[in-house]
C-alpha atoms as a PDB file:
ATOM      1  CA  UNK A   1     118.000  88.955 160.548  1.00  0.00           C
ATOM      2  CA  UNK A   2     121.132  86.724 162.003  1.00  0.00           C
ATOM      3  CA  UNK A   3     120.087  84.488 159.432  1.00  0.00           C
ATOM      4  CA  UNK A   4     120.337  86.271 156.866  1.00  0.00           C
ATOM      5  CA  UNK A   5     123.649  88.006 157.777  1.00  0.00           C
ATOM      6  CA  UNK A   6     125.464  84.740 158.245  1.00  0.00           C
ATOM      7  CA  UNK A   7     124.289  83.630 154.746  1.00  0.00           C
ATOM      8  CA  UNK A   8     125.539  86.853 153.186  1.00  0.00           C
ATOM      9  CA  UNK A   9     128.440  86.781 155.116  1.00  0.00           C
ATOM     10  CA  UNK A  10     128.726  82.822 154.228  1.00  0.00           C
ATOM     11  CA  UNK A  11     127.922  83.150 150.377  1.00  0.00           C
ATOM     12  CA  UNK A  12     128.717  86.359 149.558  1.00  0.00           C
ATOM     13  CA  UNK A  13     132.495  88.152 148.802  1.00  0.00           C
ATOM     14  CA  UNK A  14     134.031  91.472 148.163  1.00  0.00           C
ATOM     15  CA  UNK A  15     135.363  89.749 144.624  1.00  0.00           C
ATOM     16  CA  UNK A  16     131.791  88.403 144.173  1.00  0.00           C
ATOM     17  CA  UNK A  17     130.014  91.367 144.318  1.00  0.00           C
ATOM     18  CA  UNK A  18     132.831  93.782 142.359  1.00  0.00           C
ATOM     19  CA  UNK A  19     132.682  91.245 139.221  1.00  0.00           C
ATOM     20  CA  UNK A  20     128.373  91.378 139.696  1.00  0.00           C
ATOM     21  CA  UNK A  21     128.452  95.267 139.890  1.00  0.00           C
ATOM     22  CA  UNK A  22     131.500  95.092 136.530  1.00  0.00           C
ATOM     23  CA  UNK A  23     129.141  92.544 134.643  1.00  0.00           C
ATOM     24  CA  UNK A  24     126.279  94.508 135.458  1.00  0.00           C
ATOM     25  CA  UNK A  25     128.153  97.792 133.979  1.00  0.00           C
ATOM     26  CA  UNK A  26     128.921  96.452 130.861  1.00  0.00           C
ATOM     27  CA  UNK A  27     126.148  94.400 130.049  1.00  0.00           C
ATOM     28  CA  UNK A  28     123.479  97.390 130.495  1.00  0.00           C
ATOM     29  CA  UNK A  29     125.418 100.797 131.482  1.00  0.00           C
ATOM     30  CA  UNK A  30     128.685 101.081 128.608  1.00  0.00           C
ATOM     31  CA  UNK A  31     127.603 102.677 125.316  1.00  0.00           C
ATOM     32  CA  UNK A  32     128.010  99.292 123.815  1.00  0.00           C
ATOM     33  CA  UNK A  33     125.490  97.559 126.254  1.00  0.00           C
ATOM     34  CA  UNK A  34     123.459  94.467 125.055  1.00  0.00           C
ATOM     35  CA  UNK A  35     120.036  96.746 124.567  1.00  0.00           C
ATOM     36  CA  UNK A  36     121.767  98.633 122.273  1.00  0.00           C
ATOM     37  CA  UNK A  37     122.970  95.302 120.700  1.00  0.00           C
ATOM     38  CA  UNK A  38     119.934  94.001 120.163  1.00  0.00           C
ATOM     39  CA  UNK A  39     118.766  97.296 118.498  1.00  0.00           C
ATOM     40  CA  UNK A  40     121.478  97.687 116.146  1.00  0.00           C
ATOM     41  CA  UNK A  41     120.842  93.924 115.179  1.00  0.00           C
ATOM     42  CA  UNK A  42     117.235  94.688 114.550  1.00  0.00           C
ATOM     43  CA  UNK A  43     118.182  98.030 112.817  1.00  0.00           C
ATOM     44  CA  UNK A  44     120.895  95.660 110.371  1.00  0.00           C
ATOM     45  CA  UNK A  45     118.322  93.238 109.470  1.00  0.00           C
ATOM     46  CA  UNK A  46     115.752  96.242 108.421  1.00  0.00           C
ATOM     47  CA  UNK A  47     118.329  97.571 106.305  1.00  0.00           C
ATOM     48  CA  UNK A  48     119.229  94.051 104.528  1.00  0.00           C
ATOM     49  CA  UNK A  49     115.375  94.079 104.017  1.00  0.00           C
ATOM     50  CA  UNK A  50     115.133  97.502 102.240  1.00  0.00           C
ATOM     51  CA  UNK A  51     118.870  96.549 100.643  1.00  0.00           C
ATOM     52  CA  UNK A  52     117.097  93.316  98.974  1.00  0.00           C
ATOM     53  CA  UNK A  53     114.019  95.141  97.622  1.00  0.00           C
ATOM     54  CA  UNK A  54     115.756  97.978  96.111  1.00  0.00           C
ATOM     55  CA  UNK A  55     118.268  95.152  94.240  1.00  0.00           C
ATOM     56  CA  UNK A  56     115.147  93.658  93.170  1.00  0.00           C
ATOM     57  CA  UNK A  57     113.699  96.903  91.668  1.00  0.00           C
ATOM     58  CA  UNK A  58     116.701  97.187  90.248  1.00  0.00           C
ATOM     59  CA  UNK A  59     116.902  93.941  88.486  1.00  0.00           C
ATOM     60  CA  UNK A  60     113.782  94.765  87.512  1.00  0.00           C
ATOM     61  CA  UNK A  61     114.718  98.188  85.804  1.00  0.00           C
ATOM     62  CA  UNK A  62     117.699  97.071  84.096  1.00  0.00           C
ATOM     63  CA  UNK A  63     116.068  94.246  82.556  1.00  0.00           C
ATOM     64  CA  UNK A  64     113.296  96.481  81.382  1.00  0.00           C
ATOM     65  CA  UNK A  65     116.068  98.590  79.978  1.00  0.00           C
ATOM     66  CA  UNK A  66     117.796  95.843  78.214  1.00  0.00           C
ATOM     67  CA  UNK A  67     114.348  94.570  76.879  1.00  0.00           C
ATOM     68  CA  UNK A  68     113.677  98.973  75.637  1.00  0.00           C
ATOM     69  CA  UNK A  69     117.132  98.764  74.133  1.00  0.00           C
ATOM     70  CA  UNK A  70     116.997  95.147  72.258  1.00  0.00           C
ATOM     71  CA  UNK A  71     112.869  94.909  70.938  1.00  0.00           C
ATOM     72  CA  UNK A  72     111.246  97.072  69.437  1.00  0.00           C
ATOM     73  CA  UNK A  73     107.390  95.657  70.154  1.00  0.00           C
ATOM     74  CA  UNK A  74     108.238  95.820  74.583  1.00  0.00           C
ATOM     75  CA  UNK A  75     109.440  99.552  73.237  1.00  0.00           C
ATOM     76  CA  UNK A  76     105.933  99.904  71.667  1.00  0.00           C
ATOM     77  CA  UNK A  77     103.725  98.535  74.319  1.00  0.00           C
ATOM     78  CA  UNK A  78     105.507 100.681  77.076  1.00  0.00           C
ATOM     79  CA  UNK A  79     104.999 103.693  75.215  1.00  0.00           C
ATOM     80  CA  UNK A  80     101.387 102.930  74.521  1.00  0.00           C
ATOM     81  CA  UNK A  81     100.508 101.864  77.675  1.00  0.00           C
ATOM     82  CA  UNK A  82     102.210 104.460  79.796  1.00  0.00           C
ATOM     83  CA  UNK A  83     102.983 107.554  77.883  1.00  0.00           C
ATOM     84  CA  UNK A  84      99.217 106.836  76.032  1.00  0.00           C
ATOM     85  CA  UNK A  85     101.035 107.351  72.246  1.00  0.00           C
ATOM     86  CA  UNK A  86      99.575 106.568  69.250  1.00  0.00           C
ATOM     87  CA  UNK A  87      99.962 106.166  65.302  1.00  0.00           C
ATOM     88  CA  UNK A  88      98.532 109.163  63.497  1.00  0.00           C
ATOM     89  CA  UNK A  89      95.901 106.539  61.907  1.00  0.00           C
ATOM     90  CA  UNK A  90      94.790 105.318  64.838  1.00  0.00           C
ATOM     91  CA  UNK A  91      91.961 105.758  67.478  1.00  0.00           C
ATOM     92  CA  UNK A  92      92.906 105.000  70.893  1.00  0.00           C
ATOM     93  CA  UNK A  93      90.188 104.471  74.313  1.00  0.00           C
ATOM     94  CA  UNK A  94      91.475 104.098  77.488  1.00  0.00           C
ATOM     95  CA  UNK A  95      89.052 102.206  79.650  1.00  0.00           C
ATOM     96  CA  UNK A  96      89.795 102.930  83.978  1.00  0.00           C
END
């Protein structure tokens, strides 16, 4: 137990110990500690996920749009295939 008294009292120092117990605070006890770092970064990289992949559907959208607005045959096929239209002189069959 001497031993180990003389090594804190060797090694160890008021200044030491107040910037370990500081560090210690603000790394893992302040509301902006690094666990909640680390969660907010994971949180910001889920959103830039779901951020890219509704810009995508978007893309997707407005170029269907453009294509519904400019020709008339992508107009045609959307309508049939969706929306199951038809000419009045014409059978259709669906097959599922």
């Amino acid at each position: 137990m001497s031993n180990f008294y003389a090594w804190c009292k060797r090694y160890l120092s008021l200044t030491l110990l107040a910037s370990l117990v500081i560090g210690s605070l603000v790394l893992f006890f302040n509301e902006n500690s690094l666990l909640r770092t680390v969660e907010q970064e994971r949180r910001i990289t889920e959103l830039e996920a779901s951020i890219s992949e509704a810009t995508d559907t978007l893309n997707y959208y407005r170029d269907l749009n453009h294509s519904l607005d400019t020709d008339k045959e992508t107009m045609e096929r959307i309508v049939r295939e969706q929306y199951h239209m038809q000419h009045p002189d014409e059978d259709v069959y669906i097959f599922e």
